[in-house]
Each structure stands twice: as C-alpha cells, then as structure tokens.
C-alpha atoms as a PDB file:
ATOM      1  CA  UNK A   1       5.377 -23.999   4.212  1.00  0.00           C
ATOM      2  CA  UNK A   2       7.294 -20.431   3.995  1.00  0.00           C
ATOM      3  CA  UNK A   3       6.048 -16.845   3.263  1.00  0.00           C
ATOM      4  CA  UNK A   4       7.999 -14.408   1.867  1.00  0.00           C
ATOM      5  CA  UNK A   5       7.139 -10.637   2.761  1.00  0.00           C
ATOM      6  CA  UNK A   6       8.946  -8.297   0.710  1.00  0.00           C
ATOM      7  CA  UNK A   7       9.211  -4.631   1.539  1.00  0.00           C
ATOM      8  CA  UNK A   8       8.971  -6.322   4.697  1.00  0.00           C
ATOM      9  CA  UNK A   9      10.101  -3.143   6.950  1.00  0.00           C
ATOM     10  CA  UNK A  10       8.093  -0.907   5.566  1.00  0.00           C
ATOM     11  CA  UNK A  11       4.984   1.181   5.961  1.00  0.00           C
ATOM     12  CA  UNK A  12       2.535  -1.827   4.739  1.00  0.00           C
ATOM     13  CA  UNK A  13       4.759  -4.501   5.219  1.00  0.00           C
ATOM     14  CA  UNK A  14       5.702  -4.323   9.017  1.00  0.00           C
ATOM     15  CA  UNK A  15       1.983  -4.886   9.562  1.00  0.00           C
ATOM     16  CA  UNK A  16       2.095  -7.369   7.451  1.00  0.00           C
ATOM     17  CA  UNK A  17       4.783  -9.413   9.198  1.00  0.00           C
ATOM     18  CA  UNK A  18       3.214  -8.786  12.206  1.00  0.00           C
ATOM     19  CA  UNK A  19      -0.048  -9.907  11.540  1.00  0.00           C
ATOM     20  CA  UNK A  20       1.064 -13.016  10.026  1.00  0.00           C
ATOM     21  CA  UNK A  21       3.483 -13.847  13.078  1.00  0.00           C
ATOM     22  CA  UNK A  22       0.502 -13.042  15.234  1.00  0.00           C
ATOM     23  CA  UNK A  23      -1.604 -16.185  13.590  1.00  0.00           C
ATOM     24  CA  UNK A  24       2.080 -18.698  13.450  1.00  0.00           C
ATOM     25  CA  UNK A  25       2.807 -18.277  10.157  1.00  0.00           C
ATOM     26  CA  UNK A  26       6.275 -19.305   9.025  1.00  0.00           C
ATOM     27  CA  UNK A  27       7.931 -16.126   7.865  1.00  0.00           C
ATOM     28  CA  UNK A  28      10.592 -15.175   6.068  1.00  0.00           C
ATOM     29  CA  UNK A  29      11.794 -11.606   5.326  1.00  0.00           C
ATOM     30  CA  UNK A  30      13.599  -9.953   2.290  1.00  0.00           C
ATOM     31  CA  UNK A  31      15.331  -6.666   3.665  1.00  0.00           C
ATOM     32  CA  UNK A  32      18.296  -4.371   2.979  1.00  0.00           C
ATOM     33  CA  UNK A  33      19.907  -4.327   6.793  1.00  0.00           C
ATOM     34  CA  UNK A  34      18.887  -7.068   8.892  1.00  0.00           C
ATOM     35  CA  UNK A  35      20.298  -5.180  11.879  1.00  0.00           C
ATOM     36  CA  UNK A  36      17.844  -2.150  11.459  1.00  0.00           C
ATOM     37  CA  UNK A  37      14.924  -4.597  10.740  1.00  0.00           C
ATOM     38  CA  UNK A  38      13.335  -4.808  13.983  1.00  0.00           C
ATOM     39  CA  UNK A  39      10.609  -7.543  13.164  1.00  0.00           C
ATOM     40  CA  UNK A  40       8.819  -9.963  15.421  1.00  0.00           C
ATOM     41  CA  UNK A  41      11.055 -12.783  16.909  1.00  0.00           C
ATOM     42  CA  UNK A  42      10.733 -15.370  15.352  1.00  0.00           C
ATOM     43  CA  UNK A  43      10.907 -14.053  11.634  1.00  0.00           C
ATOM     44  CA  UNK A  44      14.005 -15.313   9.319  1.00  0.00           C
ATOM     45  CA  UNK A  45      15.567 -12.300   7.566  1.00  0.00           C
ATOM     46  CA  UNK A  46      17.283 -12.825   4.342  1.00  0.00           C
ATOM     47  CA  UNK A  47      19.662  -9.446   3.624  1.00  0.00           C
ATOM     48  CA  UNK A  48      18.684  -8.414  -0.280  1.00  0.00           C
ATOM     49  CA  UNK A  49      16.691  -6.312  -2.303  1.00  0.00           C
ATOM     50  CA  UNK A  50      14.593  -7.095  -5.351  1.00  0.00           C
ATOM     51  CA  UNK A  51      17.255  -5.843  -7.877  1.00  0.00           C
ATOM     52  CA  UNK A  52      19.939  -8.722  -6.241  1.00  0.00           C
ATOM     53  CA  UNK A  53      19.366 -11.990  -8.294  1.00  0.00           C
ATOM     54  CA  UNK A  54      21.394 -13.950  -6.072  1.00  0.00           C
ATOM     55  CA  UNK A  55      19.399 -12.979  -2.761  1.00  0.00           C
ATOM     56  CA  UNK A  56      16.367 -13.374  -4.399  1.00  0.00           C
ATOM     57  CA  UNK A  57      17.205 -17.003  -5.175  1.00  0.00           C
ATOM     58  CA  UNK A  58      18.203 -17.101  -1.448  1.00  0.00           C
ATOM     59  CA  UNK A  59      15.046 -16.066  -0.050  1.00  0.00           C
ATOM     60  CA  UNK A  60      12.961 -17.999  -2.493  1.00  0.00           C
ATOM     61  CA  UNK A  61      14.304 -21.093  -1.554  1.00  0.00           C
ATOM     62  CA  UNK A  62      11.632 -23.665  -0.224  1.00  0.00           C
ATOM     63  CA  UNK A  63       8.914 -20.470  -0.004  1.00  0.00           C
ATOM     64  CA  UNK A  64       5.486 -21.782  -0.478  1.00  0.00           C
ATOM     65  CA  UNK A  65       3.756 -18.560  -1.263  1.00  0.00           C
ATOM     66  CA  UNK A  66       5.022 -14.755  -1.924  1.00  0.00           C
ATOM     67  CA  UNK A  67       3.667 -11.458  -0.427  1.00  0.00           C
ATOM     68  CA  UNK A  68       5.278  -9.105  -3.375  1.00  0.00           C
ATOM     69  CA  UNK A  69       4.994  -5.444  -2.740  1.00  0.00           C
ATOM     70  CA  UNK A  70       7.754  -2.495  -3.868  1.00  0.00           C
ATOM     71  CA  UNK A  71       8.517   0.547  -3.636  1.00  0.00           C
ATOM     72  CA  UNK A  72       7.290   3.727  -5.938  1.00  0.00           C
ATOM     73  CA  UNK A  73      10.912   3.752  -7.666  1.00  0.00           C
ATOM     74  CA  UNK A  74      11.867   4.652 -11.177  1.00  0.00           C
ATOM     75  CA  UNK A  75      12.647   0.690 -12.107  1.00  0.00           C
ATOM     76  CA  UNK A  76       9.735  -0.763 -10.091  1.00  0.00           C
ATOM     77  CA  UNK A  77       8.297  -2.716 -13.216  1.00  0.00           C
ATOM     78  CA  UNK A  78      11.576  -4.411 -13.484  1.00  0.00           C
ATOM     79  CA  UNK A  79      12.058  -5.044  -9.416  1.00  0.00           C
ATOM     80  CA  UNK A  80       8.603  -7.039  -9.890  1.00  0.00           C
ATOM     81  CA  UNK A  81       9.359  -9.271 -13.085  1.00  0.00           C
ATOM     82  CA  UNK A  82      12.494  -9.686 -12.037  1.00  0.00           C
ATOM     83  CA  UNK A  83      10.961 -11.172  -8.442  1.00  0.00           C
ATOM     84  CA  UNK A  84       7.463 -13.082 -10.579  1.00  0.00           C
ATOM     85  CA  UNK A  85      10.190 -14.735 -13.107  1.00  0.00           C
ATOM     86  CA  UNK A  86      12.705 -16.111  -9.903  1.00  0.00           C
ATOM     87  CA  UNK A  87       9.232 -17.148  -8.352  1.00  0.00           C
ATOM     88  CA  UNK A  88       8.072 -19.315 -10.883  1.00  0.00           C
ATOM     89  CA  UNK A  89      11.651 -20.898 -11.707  1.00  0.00           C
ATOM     90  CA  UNK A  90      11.419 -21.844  -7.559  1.00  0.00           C
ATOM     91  CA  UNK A  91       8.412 -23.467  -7.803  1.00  0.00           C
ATOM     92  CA  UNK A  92       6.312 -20.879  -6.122  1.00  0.00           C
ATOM     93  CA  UNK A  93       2.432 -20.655  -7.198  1.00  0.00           C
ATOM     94  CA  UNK A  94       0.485 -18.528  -4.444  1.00  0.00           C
ATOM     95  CA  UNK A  95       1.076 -14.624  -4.581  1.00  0.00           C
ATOM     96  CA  UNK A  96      -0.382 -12.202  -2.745  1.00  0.00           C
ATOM     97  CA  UNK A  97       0.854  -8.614  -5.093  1.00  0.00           C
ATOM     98  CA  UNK A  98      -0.096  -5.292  -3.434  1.00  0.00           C
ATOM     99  CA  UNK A  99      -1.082  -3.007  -6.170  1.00  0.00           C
ATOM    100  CA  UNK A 100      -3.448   0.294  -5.936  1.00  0.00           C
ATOM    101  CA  UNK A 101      -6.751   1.104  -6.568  1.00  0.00           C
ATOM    102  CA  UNK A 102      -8.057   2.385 -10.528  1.00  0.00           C
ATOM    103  CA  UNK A 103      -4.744   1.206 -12.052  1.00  0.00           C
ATOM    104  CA  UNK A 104      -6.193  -0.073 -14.782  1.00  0.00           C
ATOM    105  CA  UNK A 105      -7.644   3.903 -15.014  1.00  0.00           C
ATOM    106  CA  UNK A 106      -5.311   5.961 -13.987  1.00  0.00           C
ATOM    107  CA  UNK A 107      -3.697   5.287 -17.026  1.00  0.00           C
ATOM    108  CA  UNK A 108      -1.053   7.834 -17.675  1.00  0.00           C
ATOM    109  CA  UNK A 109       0.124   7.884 -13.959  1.00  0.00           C
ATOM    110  CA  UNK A 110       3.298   5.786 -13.816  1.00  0.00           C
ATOM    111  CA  UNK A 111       3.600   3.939 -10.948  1.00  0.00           C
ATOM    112  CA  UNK A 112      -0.450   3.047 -11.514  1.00  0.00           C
ATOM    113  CA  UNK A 113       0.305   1.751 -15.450  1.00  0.00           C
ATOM    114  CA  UNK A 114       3.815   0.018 -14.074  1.00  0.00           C
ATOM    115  CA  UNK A 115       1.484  -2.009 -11.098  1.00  0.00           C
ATOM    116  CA  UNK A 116      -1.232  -2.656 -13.564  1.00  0.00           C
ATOM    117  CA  UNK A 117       1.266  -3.865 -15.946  1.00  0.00           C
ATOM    118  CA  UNK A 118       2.538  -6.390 -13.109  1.00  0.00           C
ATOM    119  CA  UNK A 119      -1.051  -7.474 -12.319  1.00  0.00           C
ATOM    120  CA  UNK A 120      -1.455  -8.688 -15.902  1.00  0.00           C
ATOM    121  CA  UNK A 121       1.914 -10.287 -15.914  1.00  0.00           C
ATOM    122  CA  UNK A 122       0.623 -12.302 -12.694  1.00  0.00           C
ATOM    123  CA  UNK A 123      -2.153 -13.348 -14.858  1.00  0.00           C
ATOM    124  CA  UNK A 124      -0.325 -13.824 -17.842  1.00  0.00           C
ATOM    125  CA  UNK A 125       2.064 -16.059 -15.904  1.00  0.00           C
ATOM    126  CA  UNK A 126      -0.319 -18.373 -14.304  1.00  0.00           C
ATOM    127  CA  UNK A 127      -0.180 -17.816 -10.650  1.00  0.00           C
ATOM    128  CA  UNK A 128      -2.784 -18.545  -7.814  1.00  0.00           C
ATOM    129  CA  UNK A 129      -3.404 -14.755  -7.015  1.00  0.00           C
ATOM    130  CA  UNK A 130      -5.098 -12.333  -4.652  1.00  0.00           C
ATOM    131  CA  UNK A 131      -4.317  -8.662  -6.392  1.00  0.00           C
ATOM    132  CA  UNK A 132      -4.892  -6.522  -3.366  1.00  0.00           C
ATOM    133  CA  UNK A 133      -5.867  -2.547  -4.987  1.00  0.00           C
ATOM    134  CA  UNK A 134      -5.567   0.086  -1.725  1.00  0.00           C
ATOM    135  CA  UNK A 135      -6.801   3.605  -1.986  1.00  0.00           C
ATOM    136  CA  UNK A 136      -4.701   6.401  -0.843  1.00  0.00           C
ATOM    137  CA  UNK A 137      -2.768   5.589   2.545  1.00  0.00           C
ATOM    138  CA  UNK A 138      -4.221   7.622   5.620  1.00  0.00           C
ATOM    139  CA  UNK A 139      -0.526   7.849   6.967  1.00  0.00           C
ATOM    140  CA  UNK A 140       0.784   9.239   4.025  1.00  0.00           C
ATOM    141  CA  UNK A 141      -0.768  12.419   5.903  1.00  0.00           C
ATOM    142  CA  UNK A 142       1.608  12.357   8.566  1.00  0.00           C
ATOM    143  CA  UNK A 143       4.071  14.147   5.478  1.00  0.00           C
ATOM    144  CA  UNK A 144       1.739  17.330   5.885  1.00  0.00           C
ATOM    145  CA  UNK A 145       1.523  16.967   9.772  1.00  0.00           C
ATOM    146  CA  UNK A 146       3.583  19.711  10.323  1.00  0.00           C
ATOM    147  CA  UNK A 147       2.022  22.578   7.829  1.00  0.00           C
ATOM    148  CA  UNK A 148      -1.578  21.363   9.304  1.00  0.00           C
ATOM    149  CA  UNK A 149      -0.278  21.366  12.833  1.00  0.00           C
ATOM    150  CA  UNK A 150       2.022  24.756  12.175  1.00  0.00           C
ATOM    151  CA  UNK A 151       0.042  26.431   9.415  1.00  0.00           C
ATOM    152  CA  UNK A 152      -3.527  25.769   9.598  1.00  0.00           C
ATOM    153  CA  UNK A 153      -3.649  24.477   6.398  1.00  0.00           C
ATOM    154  CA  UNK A 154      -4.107  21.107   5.422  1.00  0.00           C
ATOM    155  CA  UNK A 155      -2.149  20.906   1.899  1.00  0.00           C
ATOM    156  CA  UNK A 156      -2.863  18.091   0.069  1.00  0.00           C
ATOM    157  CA  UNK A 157      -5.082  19.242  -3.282  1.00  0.00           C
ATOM    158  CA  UNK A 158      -7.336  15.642  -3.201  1.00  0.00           C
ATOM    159  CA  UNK A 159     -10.318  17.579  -4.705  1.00  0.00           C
ATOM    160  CA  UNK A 160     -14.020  17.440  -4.253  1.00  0.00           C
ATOM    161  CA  UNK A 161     -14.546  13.964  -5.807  1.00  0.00           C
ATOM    162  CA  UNK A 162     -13.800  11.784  -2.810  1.00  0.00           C
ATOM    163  CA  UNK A 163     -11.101   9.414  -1.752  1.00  0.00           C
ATOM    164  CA  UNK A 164     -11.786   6.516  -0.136  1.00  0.00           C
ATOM    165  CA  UNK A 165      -8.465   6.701   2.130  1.00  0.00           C
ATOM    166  CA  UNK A 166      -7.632   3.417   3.812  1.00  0.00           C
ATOM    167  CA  UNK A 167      -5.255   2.991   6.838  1.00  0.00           C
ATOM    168  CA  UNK A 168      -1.827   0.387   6.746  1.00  0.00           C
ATOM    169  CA  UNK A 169      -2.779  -1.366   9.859  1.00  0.00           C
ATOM    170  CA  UNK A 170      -5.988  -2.732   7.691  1.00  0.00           C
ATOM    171  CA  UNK A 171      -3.992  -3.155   4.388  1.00  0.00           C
ATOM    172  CA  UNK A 172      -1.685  -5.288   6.627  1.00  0.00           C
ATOM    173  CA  UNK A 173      -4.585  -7.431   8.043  1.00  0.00           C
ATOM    174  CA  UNK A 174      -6.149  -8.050   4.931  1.00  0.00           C
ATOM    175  CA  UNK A 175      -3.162  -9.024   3.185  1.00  0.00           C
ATOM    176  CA  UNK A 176      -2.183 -11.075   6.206  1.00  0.00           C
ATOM    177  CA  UNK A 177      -5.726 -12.993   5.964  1.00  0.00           C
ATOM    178  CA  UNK A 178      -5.383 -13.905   1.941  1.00  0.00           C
ATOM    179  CA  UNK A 179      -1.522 -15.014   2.256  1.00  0.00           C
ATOM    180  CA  UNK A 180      -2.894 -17.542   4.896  1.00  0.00           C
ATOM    181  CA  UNK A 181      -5.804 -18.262   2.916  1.00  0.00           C
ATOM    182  CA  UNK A 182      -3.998 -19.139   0.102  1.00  0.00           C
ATOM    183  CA  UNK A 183      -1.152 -21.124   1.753  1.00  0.00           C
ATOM    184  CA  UNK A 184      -3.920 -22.951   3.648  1.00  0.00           C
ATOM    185  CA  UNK A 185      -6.208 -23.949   0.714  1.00  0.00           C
ATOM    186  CA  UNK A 186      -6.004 -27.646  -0.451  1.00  0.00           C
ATOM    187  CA  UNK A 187      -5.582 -26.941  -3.821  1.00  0.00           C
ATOM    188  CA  UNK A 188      -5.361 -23.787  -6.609  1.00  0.00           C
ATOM    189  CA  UNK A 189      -7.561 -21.148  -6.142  1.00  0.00           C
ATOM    190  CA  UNK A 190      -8.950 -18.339  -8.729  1.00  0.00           C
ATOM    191  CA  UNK A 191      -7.304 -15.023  -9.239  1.00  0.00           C
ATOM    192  CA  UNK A 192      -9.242 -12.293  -7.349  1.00  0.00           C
ATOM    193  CA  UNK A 193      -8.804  -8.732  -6.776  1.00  0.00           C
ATOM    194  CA  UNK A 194      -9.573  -6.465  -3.509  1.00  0.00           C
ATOM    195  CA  UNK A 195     -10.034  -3.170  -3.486  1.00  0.00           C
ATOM    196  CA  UNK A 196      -9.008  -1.828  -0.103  1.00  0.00           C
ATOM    197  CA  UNK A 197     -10.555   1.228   0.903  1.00  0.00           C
ATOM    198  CA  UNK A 198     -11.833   3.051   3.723  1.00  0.00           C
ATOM    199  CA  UNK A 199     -15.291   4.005   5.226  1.00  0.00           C
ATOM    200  CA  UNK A 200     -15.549   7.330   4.360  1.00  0.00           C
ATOM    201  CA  UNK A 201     -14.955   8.894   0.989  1.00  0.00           C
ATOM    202  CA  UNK A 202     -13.059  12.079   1.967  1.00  0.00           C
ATOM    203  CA  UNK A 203     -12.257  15.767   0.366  1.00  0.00           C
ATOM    204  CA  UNK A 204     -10.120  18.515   0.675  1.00  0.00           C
ATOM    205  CA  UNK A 205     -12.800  20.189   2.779  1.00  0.00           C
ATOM    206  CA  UNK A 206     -13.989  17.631   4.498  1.00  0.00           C
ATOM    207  CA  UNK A 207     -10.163  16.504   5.563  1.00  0.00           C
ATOM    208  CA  UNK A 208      -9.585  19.863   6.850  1.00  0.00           C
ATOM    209  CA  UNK A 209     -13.033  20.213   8.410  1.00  0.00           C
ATOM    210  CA  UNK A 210     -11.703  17.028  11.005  1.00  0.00           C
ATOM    211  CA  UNK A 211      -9.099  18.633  11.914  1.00  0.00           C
ATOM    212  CA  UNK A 212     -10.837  21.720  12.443  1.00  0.00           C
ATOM    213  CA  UNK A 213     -12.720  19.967  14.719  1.00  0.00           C
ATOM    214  CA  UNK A 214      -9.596  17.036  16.456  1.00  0.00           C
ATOM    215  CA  UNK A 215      -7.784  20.599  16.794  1.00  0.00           C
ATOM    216  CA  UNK A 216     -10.439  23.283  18.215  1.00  0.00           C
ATOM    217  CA  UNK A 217      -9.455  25.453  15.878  1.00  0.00           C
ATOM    218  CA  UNK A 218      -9.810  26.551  12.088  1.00  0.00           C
ATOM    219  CA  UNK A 219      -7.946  24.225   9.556  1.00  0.00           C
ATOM    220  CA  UNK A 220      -8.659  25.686   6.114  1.00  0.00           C
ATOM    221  CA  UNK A 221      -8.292  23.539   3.006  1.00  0.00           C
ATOM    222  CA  UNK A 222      -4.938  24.555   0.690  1.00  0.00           C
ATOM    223  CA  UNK A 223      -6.835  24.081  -2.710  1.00  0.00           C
ATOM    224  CA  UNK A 224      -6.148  22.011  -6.016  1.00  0.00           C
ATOM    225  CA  UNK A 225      -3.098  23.709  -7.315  1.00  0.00           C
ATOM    226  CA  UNK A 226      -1.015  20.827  -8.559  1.00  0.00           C
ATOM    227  CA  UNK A 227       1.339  22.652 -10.148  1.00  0.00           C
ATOM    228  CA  UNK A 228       2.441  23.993  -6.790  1.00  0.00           C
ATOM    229  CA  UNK A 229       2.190  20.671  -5.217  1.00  0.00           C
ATOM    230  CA  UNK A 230       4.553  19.360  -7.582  1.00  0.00           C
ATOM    231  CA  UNK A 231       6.725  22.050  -7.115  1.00  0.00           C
ATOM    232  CA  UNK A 232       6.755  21.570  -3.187  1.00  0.00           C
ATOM    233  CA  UNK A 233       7.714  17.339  -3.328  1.00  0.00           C
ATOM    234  CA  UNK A 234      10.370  19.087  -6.004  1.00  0.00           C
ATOM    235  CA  UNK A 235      12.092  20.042  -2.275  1.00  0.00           C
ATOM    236  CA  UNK A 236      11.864  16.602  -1.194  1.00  0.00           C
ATOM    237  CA  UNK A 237      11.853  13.648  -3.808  1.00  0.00           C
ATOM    238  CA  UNK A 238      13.696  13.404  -7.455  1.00  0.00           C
ATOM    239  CA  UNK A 239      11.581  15.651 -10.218  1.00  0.00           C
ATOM    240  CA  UNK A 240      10.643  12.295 -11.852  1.00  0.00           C
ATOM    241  CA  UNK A 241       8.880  11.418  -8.907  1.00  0.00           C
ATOM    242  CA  UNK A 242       7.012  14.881  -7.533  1.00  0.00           C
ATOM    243  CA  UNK A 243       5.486  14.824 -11.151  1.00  0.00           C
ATOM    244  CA  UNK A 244       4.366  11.127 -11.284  1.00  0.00           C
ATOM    245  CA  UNK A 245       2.399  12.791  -7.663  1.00  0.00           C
ATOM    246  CA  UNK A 246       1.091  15.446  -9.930  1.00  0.00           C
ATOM    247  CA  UNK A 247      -0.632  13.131 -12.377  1.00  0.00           C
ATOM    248  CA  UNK A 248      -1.828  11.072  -9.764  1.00  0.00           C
ATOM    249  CA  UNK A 249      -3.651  14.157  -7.824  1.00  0.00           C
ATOM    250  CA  UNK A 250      -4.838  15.297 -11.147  1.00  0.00           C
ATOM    251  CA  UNK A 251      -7.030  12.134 -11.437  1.00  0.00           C
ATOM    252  CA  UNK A 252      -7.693  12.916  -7.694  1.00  0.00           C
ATOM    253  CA  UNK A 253      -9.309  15.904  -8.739  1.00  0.00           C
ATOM    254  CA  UNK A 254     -10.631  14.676 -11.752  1.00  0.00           C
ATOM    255  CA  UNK A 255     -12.552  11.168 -11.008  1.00  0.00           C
ATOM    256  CA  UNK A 256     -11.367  10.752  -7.412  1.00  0.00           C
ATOM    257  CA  UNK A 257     -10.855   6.891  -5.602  1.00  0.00           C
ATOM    258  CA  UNK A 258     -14.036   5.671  -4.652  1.00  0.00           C
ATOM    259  CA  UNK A 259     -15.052   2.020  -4.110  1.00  0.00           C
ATOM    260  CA  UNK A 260     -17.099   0.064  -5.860  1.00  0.00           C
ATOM    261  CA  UNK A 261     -20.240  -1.620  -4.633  1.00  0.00           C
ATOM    262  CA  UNK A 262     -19.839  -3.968  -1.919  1.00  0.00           C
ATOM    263  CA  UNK A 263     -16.141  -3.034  -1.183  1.00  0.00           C
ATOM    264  CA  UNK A 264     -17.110  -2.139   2.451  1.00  0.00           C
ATOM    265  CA  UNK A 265     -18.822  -4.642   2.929  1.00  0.00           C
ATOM    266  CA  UNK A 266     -16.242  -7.173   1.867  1.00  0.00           C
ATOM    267  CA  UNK A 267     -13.449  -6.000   4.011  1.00  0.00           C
ATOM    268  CA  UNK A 268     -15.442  -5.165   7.766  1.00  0.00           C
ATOM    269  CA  UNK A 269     -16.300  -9.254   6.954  1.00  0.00           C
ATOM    270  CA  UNK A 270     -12.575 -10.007   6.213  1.00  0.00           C
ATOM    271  CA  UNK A 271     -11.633  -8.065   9.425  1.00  0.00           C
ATOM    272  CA  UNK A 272     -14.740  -9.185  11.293  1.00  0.00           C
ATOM    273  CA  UNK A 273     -14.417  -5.534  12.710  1.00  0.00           C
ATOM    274  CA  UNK A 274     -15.136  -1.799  11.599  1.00  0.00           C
ATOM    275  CA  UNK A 275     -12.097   0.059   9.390  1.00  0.00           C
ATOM    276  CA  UNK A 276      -9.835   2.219  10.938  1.00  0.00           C
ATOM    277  CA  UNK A 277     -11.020   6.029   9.743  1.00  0.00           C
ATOM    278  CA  UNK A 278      -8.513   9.365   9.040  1.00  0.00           C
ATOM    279  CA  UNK A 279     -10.718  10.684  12.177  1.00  0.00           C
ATOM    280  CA  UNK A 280      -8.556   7.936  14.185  1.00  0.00           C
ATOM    281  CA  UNK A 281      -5.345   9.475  12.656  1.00  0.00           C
ATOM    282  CA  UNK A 282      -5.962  12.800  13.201  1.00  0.00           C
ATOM    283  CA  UNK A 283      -7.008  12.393  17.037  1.00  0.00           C
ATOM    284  CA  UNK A 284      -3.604  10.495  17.272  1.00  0.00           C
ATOM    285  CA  UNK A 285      -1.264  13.234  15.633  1.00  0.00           C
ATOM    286  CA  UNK A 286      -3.462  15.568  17.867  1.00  0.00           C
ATOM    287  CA  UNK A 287      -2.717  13.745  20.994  1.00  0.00           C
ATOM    288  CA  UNK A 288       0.883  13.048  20.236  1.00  0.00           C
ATOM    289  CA  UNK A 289       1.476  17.175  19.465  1.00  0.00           C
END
C-alpha cells in the first residue's frame, strides 16, 4: 500500500513526507528534480509534474491512496483534474486534497473558486476524501521578514477582522494523520472536511504588536492599502498573480479567516498537542537575525 505526496518538496509537502516516513508509511514522491529533492531516505521519487501525463501514470502505478496538493499557478484547476481523472483510471479511491479555508466564500478570488471547484469534483467523482481547508500560512511571513526586521513595519494589510494563521509543520501533521487514517481503514470512509487553523485569530495590529514585543522595539502596522500591496508583489510575481493576492486580502479585510466552532478543538486532539502560534515564528526569525 503506496502514498503519493505531490508538491512533495515544498513548503507543506516536505512536512508531509516527513511525517509520514516518521510513522513507516510507504512513500512515493512526484517531483521536478529528484537530485534537488532532499527527502527522507527511504522515499521513492518519481521525476514529473502534474501537467506530464506520462509521469503521472508512472507515479500512480500500484498507489493506494493520493495526497494531492498544487501550486497557486494560472492552470492549477487543470493540474488537479488532470491528476483526480489519472487517479481514478489507476484504481485509486482514498485522497487526501489540500485546499484553503472559506473557498466556498471567497468567491471571486481565483485560486479559492479554482480549489473549491476541485473539492466538488472530488465529490462529484466519488472518492473516499478528507478535504483539508488551512488558513493563511504563518511562514508565508518570512516574505516580509526583511521590511519588519529593516523597516519597522510589518506590511501585510490582513485587517482588523482576524486570521486564524496556521503554521506548515501542523498542516503537515494533520495531513500526515488522515492519509494514514484512510489507507489504514478497513473499508470506505465518508468525505469530511478540516479546517486547519491556528490558536489565535490575529490582526494587523496585533501581528505587529508581537513583534514589537519578540524585537524590543516599536513595529508599527503598514495599514490596508491593497492597492499598494498589489503593486509591491507586481515587483515579484506575474500581474495575474499579485492581483489574485489583492482579492484575497480584500476579503481579509472584509470578513477575515476565522474558524468555526470546534475547529480548535478538533485539531490539538488530532495532534494530541497544542498548535504551533506566529509568536513561535517570530521568536525564531528574531533569534536567527
């Protein structure tokens, strides 16, 4: 009984590998350059990408269950079908599909609508499903490390609402502990969804108010200007992409990401242990300065 982890050397999915290795799971890995993978011994890399048909087949061959997760790209609707349809025609039944929090409201944000597009296609298709829904990554902060770190200003216009950021390291676990589940269970189990979020709700102000405090020193929040944000990722990403960030911190700013009623409670008993909280992160980027 195999596991395939796609987006296996990324952010999310590096934890993921790792946690599964950590319990003896049978692993397999779909990656672009098996000689910059650097996974666990162990793990069987199959070179590929979720656009290749052919490597896809590859990797799919005699997997028992499927960890899908890709990237925030321009044709990620069609990386996923393409990956759910060459599932099913190998026989596979269990997925585990890492999609994000409110996608089913964030509704004119495109990489929200494209994932919650792929979580009805799971359904629609008829596979034995855990939909895993994070909140906003804690590391994505390590992007702004340098302006909070250089500038005293922590940049990122997430509002007054509240998100409940969540750290990879936990999104790995979890996802780690449902693949198992579900390629341990005797038989089918129901679709479910998780949202994964963290433990405290955060703001603009209150973001820049721990570092204020990791750093000894005034950190001052850079406001909800998300026409300048998008403007700034302009520097660093394709225009199609810096806006599709705009939309998304306009719902920031509008609703926010916050969980829903026993959320917290679900996860700490996944985990069996407290989350991981952007307090943690911040006294790491502090220590490693």
């Amino acid at each position: 009984m195999t596991i395939l982890v796609t987006g296996a050397t990324g952010a999310v999915g590096r934890h993921v590998v790792a946690q599964l290795a950590r319990r003896g799971a049978d692993v397999r890995a779909l990656v672009r350059d098996p000689g910059r993978a650097d996974l666990p011994a162990g793990i069987a890399v199959v070179q590929g990408d979720l656009l290749d048909v052919d490597a896809l087949r590859r990797a799919l061959s005699g997997v028992s269950t499927l960890f899908l997760l890709n990237a925030v790209v321009a044709d990620e609707f069609t990386q996923a079908l393409i990956a759910l349809n060459l599932a099913r025609e190998a026989g596979v039944a269990r997925v585990v599909y890492l999609s994000v929090i409110h996608s089913d409201r964030y509704v004119n944000v495109p990489h929200f609508a494209g994932k919650f597009g792929v979580e009805r296609m799971i359904e629609r298709m008829g596979f034995n499903a855990t939909i895993l829904r994070p909140a906003y990554f804690i590391g994505n902060d390590v992007t702004v490390r340098d302006v909070v770190l250089g500038h005293g200003v922590y940049p990122m216009p997430i509002g007054s609402k509240g998100l409940a950021m969540i750290d990879v390291r936990d999104v790995g676990e979890v996802a780690a502990l449902e693949l198992i589940r579900r390629e341990h269970a005797p038989g089918p189990l129901p679709l479910d969804r998780i949202n994964l979020v963290g433990p405290d709700p955060l703001t603009g102000e209150g973001v820049a108010a721990i570092w204020s405090e990791i750093l000894g020193r005034p950190i001052a929040y850079g406001g909800d200007d998300t026409v300048a944000f998008e403007r700034s990722l302009r520097t660093v990403m394709p225009g199609w992409l810096a806006f599709d960030m705009r939309l998304m911190a306009e719902r920031f700013l509008a609703e926010g990401m916050l969980p829903e009623a026993g959320d917290l409670a679900r996860l700490t008993g996944l985990l069996g242990r407290p989350l991981h909280t952007y307090r943690d992160f911040a006294a790491g980027i502090a220590a490693a300065a």
